[in-house]
Protein backbone atom coordinates (compact mmCIF):
# COMPACT_ATOMS: atom_id res chain seq x y z
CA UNK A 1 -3.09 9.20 19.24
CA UNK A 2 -1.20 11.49 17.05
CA UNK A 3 -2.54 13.66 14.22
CA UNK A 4 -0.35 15.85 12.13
CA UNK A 5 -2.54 18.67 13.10
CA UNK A 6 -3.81 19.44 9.63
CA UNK A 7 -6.99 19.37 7.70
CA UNK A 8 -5.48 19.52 4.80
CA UNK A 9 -5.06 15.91 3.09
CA UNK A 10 -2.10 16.87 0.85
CA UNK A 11 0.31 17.72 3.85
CA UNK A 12 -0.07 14.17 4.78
CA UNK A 13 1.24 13.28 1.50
CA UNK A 14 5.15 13.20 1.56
CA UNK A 15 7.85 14.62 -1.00
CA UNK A 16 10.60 15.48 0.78
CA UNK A 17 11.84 11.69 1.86
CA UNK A 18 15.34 13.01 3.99
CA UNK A 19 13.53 15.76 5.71
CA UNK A 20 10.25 12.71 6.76
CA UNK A 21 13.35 10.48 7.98
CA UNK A 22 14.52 12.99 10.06
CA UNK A 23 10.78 13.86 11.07
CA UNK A 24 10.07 10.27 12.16
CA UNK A 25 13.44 10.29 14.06
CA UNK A 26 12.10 12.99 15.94
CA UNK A 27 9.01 11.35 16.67
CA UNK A 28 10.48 8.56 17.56
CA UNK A 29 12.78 10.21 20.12
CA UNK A 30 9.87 11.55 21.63
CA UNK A 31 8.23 8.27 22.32
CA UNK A 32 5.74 7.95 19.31
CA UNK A 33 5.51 4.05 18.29
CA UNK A 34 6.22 3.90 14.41
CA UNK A 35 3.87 1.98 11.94
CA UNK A 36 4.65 1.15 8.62
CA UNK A 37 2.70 -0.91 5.95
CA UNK A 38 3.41 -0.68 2.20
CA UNK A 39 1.16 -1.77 -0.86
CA UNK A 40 -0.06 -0.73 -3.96
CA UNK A 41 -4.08 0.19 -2.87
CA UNK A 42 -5.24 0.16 -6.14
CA UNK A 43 -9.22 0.59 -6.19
CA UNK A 44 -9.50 1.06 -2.37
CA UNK A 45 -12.01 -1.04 -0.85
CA UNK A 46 -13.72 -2.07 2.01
CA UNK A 47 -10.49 -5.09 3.18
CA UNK A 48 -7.71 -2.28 2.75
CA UNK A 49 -9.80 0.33 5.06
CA UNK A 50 -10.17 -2.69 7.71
CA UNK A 51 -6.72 -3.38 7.14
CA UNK A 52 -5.44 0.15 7.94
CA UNK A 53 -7.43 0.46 11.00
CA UNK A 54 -6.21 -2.99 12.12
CA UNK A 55 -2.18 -1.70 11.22
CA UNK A 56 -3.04 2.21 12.91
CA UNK A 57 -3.97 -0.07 16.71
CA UNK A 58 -0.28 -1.42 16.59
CA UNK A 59 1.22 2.28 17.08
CA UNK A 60 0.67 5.93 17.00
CA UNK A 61 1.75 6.86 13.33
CA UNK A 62 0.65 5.26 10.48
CA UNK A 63 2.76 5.14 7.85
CA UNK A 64 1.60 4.15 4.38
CA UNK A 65 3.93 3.38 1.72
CA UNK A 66 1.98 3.20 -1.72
CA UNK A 67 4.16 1.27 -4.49
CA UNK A 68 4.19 3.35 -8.03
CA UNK A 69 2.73 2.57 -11.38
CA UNK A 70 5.98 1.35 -12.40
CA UNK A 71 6.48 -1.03 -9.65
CA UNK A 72 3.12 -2.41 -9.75
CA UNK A 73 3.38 -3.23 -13.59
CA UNK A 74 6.00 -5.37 -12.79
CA UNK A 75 4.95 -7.38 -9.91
CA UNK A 76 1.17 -7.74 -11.35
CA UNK A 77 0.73 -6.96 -14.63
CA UNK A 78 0.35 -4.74 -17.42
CA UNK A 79 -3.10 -4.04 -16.67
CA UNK A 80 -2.58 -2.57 -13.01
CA UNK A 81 -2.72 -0.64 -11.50
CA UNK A 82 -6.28 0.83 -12.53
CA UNK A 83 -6.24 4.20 -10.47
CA UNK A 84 -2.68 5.85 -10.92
CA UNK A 85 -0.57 6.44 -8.05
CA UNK A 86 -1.09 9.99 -7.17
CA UNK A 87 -4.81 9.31 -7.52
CA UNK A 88 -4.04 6.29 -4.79
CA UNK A 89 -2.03 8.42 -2.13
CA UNK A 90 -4.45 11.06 -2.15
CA UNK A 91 -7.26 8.45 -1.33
CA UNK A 92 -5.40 7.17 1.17
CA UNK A 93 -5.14 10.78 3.02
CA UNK A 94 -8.88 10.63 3.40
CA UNK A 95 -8.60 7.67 5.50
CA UNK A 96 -8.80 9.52 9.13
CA UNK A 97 -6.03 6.57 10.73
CA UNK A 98 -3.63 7.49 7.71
CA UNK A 99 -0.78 9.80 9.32
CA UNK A 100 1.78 9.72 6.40
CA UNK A 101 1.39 8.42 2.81
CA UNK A 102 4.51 8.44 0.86
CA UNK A 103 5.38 6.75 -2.86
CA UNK A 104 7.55 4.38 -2.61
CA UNK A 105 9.21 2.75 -6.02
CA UNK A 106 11.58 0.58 -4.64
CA UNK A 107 11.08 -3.22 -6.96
CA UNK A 108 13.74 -4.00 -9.24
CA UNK A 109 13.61 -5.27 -12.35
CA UNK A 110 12.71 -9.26 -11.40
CA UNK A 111 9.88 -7.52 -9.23
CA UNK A 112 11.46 -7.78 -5.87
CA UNK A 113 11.35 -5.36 -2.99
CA UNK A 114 14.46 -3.83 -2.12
CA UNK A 115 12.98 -2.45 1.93
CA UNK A 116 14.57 1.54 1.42
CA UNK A 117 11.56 2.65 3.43
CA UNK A 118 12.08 0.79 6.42
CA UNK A 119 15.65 0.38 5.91
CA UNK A 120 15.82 4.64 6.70
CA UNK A 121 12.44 4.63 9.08
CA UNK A 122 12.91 1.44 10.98
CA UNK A 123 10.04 1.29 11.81
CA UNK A 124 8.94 -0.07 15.63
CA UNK A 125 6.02 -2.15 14.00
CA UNK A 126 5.77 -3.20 10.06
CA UNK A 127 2.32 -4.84 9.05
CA UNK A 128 1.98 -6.98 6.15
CA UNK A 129 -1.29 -8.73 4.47
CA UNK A 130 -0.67 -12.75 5.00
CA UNK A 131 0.47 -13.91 1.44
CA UNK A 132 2.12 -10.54 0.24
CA UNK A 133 5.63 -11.41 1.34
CA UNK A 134 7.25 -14.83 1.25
CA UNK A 135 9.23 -16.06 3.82
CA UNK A 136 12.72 -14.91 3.05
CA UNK A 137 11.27 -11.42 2.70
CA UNK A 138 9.54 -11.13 5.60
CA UNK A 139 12.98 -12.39 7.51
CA UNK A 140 14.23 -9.65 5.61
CA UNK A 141 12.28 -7.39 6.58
CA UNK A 142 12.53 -8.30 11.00
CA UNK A 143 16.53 -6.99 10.31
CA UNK A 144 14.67 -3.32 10.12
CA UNK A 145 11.08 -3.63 11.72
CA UNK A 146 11.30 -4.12 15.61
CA UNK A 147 8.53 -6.25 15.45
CA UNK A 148 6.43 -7.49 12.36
CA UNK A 149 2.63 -8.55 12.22
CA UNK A 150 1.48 -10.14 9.83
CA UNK A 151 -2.54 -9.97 9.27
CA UNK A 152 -4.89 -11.88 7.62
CA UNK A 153 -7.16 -10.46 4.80
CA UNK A 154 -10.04 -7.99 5.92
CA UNK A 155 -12.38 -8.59 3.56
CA UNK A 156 -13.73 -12.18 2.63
CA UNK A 157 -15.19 -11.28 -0.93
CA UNK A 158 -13.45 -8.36 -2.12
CA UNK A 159 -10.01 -8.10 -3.37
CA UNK A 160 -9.05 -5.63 -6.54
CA UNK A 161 -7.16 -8.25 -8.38
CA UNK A 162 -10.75 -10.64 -8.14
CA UNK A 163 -12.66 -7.31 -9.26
CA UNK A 164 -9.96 -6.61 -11.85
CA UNK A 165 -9.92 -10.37 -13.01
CA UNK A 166 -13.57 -10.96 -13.18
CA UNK A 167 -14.36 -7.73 -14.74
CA UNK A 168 -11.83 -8.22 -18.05
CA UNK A 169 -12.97 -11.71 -17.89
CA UNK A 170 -16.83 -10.64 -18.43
CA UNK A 171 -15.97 -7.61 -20.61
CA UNK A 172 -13.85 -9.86 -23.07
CA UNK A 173 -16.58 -12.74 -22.75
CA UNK A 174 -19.41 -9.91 -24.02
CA UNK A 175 -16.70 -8.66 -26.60
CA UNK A 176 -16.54 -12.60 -27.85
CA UNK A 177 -19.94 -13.33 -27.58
CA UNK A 178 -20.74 -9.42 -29.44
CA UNK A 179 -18.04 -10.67 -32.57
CA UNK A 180 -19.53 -14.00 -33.22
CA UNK A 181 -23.19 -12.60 -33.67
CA UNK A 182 -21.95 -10.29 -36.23
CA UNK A 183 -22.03 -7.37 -33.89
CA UNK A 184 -18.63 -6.57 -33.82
CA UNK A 185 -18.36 -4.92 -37.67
């Protein structure tokens, strides 16, 4: 198993992108198997810690790309994400299978992924959640990943976008309800 040999959660956190390129080449070289999964972990719950633990058992560094406010906005929504970014990669760090957490803001304008991270890491594994790439980009994404798993969701009841949907929904239903009682004024 590898550990970056730190107790200190920010080192895991990654800012200099050509000098962690070369760092995973060097692990690589030295026989570590490379793990990369990439999402936006906004409000971390129980399904994305199951999923990392799951993703961290198909190699010896976990790598954990964590997509930017920007990037997020575009692909779901104006109200997400809820926590901002550098609140989400420093969650992440506490999460003992985490090796790596690094931003990545790589979605153009029409909200597509454009792969940079594994395009320089190549990763020896990629994981994905099953429905959060379609087809075309997961073929995409086998040109760069030696192998890619795809997994299913790890937790039955929770996602954030149901938590995010159902709260606004009951917020603005009370805000409705409030206004046409005369409460609103």
């Amino acid at each position: 198993m590898f550990t970056n040999g730190s107790s200190n959660f920010a080192r895991k956190i990654i800012k200099d992108e050509k000098g962690f390129v070369e760092l995973i080449a060097a692990l690589k070289k030295q026989g570590f198997k490379i793990v990369v999964t990439i999402g936006s972990w906004d409000l971390l719950h129980i399904g994305h810690v199951r999923y990392l633990i799951k993703a961290k058992e198909f190699g010896d560094v976990l790598v954990v790309g964590v997509d930017t406010d920007r990037a997020i906005k575009l692909y779901k929504g104006p109200f997400r994400p809820v926590v901002p970014q550098e609140e989400r990669c420093e969650m992440l760090t506490y999460q003992s299978v985490v090796d790596f957490v690094i931003l990545v803001d790589d979605v153009n304008k029409k909200g597509e992924w454009q792969y940079r991270l594994i395009k320089k890491l190549k990763p020896d594994v990629f994981v994905a959640v099953e429905d959060s790439y379609p087809k075309r980009q997961l073929a995409e994404i086998r040109k760069y990943a030696t192998k890619t798993v795809v997994l299913p969701r790890q937790a039955e009841k929770t996602s954030t976008s149901d938590m995010v949907q159902s709260t606004l929904k009951d917020h603005l239903l009370a805000m409705v309800e409030m206004v046409s009682k005369g409460g609103g004024r």
